[in-house]
Every structure is written in C-alpha cells, then in structure tokens.
Protein backbone atom coordinates (compact mmCIF):
# COMPACT_ATOMS: atom_id res chain seq x y z
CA UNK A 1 1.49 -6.06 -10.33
CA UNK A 2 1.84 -2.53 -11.05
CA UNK A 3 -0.71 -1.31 -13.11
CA UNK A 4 1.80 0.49 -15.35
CA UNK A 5 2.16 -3.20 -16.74
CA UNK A 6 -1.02 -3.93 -16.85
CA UNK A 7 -1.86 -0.79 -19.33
CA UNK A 8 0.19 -2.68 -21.72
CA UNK A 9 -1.20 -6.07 -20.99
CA UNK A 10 -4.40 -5.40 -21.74
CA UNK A 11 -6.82 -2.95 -23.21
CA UNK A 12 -10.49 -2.20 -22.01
CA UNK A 13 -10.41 -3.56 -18.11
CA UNK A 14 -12.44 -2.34 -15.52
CA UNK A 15 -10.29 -1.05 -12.52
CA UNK A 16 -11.99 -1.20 -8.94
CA UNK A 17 -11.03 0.48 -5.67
CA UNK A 18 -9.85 -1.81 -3.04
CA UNK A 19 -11.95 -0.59 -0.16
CA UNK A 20 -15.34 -1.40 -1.87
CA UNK A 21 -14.52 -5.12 -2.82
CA UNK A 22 -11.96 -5.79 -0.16
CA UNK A 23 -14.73 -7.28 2.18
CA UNK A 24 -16.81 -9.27 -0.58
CA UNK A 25 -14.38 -11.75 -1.61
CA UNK A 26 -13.20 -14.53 0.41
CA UNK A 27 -9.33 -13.78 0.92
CA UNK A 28 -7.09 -16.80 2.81
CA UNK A 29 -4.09 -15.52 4.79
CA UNK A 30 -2.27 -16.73 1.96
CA UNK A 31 -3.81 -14.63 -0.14
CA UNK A 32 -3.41 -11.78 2.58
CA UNK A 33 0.46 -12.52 3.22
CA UNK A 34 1.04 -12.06 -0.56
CA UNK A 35 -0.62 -8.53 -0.64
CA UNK A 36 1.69 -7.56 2.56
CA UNK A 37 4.68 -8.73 0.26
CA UNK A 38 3.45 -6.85 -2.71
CA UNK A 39 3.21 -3.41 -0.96
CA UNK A 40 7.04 -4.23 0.52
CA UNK A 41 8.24 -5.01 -2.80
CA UNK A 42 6.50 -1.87 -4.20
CA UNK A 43 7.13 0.63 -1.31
CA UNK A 44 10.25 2.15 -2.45
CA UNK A 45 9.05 2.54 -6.53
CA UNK A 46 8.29 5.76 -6.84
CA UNK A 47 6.74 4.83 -10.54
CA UNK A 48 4.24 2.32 -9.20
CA UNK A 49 1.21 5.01 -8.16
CA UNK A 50 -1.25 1.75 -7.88
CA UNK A 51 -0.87 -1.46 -7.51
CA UNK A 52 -3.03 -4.65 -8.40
CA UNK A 53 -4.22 -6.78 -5.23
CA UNK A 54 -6.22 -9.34 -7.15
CA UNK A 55 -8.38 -9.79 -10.41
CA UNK A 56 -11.52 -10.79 -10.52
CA UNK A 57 -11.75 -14.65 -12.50
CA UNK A 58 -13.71 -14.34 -15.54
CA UNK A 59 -13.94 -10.84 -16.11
CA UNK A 60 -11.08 -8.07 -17.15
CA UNK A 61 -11.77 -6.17 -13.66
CA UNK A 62 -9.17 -5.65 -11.31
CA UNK A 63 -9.20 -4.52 -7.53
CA UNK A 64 -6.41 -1.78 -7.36
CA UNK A 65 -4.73 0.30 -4.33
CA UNK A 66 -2.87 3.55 -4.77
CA UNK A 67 0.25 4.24 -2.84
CA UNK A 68 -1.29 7.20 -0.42
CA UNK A 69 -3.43 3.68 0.84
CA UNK A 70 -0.91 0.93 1.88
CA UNK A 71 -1.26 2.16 5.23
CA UNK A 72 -4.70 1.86 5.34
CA UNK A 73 -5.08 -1.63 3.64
CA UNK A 74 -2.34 -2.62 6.00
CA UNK A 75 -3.97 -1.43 9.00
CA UNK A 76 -6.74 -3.79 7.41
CA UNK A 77 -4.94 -6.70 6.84
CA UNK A 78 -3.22 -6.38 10.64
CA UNK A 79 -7.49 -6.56 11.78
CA UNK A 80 -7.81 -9.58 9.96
CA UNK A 81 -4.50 -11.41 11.00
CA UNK A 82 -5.67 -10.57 14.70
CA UNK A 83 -9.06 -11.84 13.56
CA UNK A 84 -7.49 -15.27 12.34
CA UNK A 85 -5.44 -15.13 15.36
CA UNK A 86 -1.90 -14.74 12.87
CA UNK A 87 -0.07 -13.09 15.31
CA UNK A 88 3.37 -13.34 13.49
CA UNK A 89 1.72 -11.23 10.50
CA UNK A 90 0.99 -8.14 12.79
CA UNK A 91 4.83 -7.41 13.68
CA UNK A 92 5.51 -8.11 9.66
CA UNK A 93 3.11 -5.67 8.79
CA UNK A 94 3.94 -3.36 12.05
CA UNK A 95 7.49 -3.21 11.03
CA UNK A 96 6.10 -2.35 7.14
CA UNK A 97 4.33 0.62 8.60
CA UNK A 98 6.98 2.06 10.45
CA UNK A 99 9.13 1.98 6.99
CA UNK A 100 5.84 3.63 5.04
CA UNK A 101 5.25 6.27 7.66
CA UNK A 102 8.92 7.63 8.17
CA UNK A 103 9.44 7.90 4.37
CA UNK A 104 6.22 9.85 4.34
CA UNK A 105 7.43 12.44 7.42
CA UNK A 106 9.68 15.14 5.99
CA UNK A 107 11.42 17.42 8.39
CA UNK A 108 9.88 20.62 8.81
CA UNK A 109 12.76 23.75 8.18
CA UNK A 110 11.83 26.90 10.51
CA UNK A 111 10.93 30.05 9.35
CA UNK A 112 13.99 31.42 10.46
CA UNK A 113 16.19 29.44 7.89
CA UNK A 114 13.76 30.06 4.80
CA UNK A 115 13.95 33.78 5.56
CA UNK A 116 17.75 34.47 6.47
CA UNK A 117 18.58 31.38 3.91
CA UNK A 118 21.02 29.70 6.92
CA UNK A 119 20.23 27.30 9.26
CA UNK A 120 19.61 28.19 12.91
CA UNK A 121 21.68 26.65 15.61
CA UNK A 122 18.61 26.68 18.03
C-alpha cells in the first residue's frame, strides 16, 4: 500500500523503517514474494515515495520502505530466497533490479554540449 492511502486511512499510526524490523518478524516466502510484487507494481509511480511492507497486528504501526531502498530490500529478499533455497525468486527479483537500476542511470551530457549548447559528434 502506498502510504499516501494510508494518510487518509487512518490518523495517529506509528510508521517504522524497514531495516530495523525486517529481521524480527517471522516472514514466509509468501509473505516475501508479495513484497517483490509490491515494489514491481510500485516501481514506475513516481507519487508513491514509501511504500507499506506489512503492519504490525494489534497496534496502528506500520513497517515502511522508501523508493531510494527497493534495491536494498531486494538485495535482502534475493539473501533470503538463496537462504530458503527459492532459486526461481532470485532471477524474479534479478530481472526487478535491472529495471530499478537503469531507470535510476541518467546519461551524463559532456561539457562540451552544455557550453557550446550542441551536441558533439565525438
């Protein structure tokens, strides 16, 4: 869920960073396959800055990621499928990294072109 919706959902929750409670909760591959399918539903929507992982049961706390950190919860979540011996998951979330990472590269223009205002042939 983006937490966009969640701001109008409800009022007074505690938001908590993913890499603190990530490791203290008991998360099934299930439960691991549906935050991979979160992040590729949410990788291209600019408006989502955060998103919510999971909530905590009982309590108005919620773990959250921000966008700059799909990588890096991926790169988790790739650990643990190894771990678990989910082999099928790593080229899912390989393939999910390679789309992150080249939207996040931005050609470079030479110095050339900003100073003259054309682009070099070179």
């Amino acid at each position: 869920m983006n937490s966009k919706v969640l701001q109008t959902l409800e009022k007074g929750y505690i938001r908590l960073d993913w890499s603190e409670y990530i490791n203290r909760v008991h998360l099934t591959t299930e439960h691991l396959y549906t935050i991979v399918e979160m992040i590729n539903n949410f990788k291209s929507n600019r408006g989502a800055k955060e998103l919510i992982i999971f909530r905590f049961q009982g309590i108005p706390a919620y773990v959250m990621i921000k966008r700059e950190e799909y990588s890096k919860i991926l790169l988790w979540i790739k650990d643990e499928y190894i771990r678990r011996e989910e082999y099928e998951g790593c080229g899912i979330i390989m393939n999910l990294l390679s789309h992150i990472n080249k939207k996040n590269v931005r050609p470079k223009r030479n110095m050339e072109s900003l100073e003259t205002g054309r682009e070099s042939n070179a």
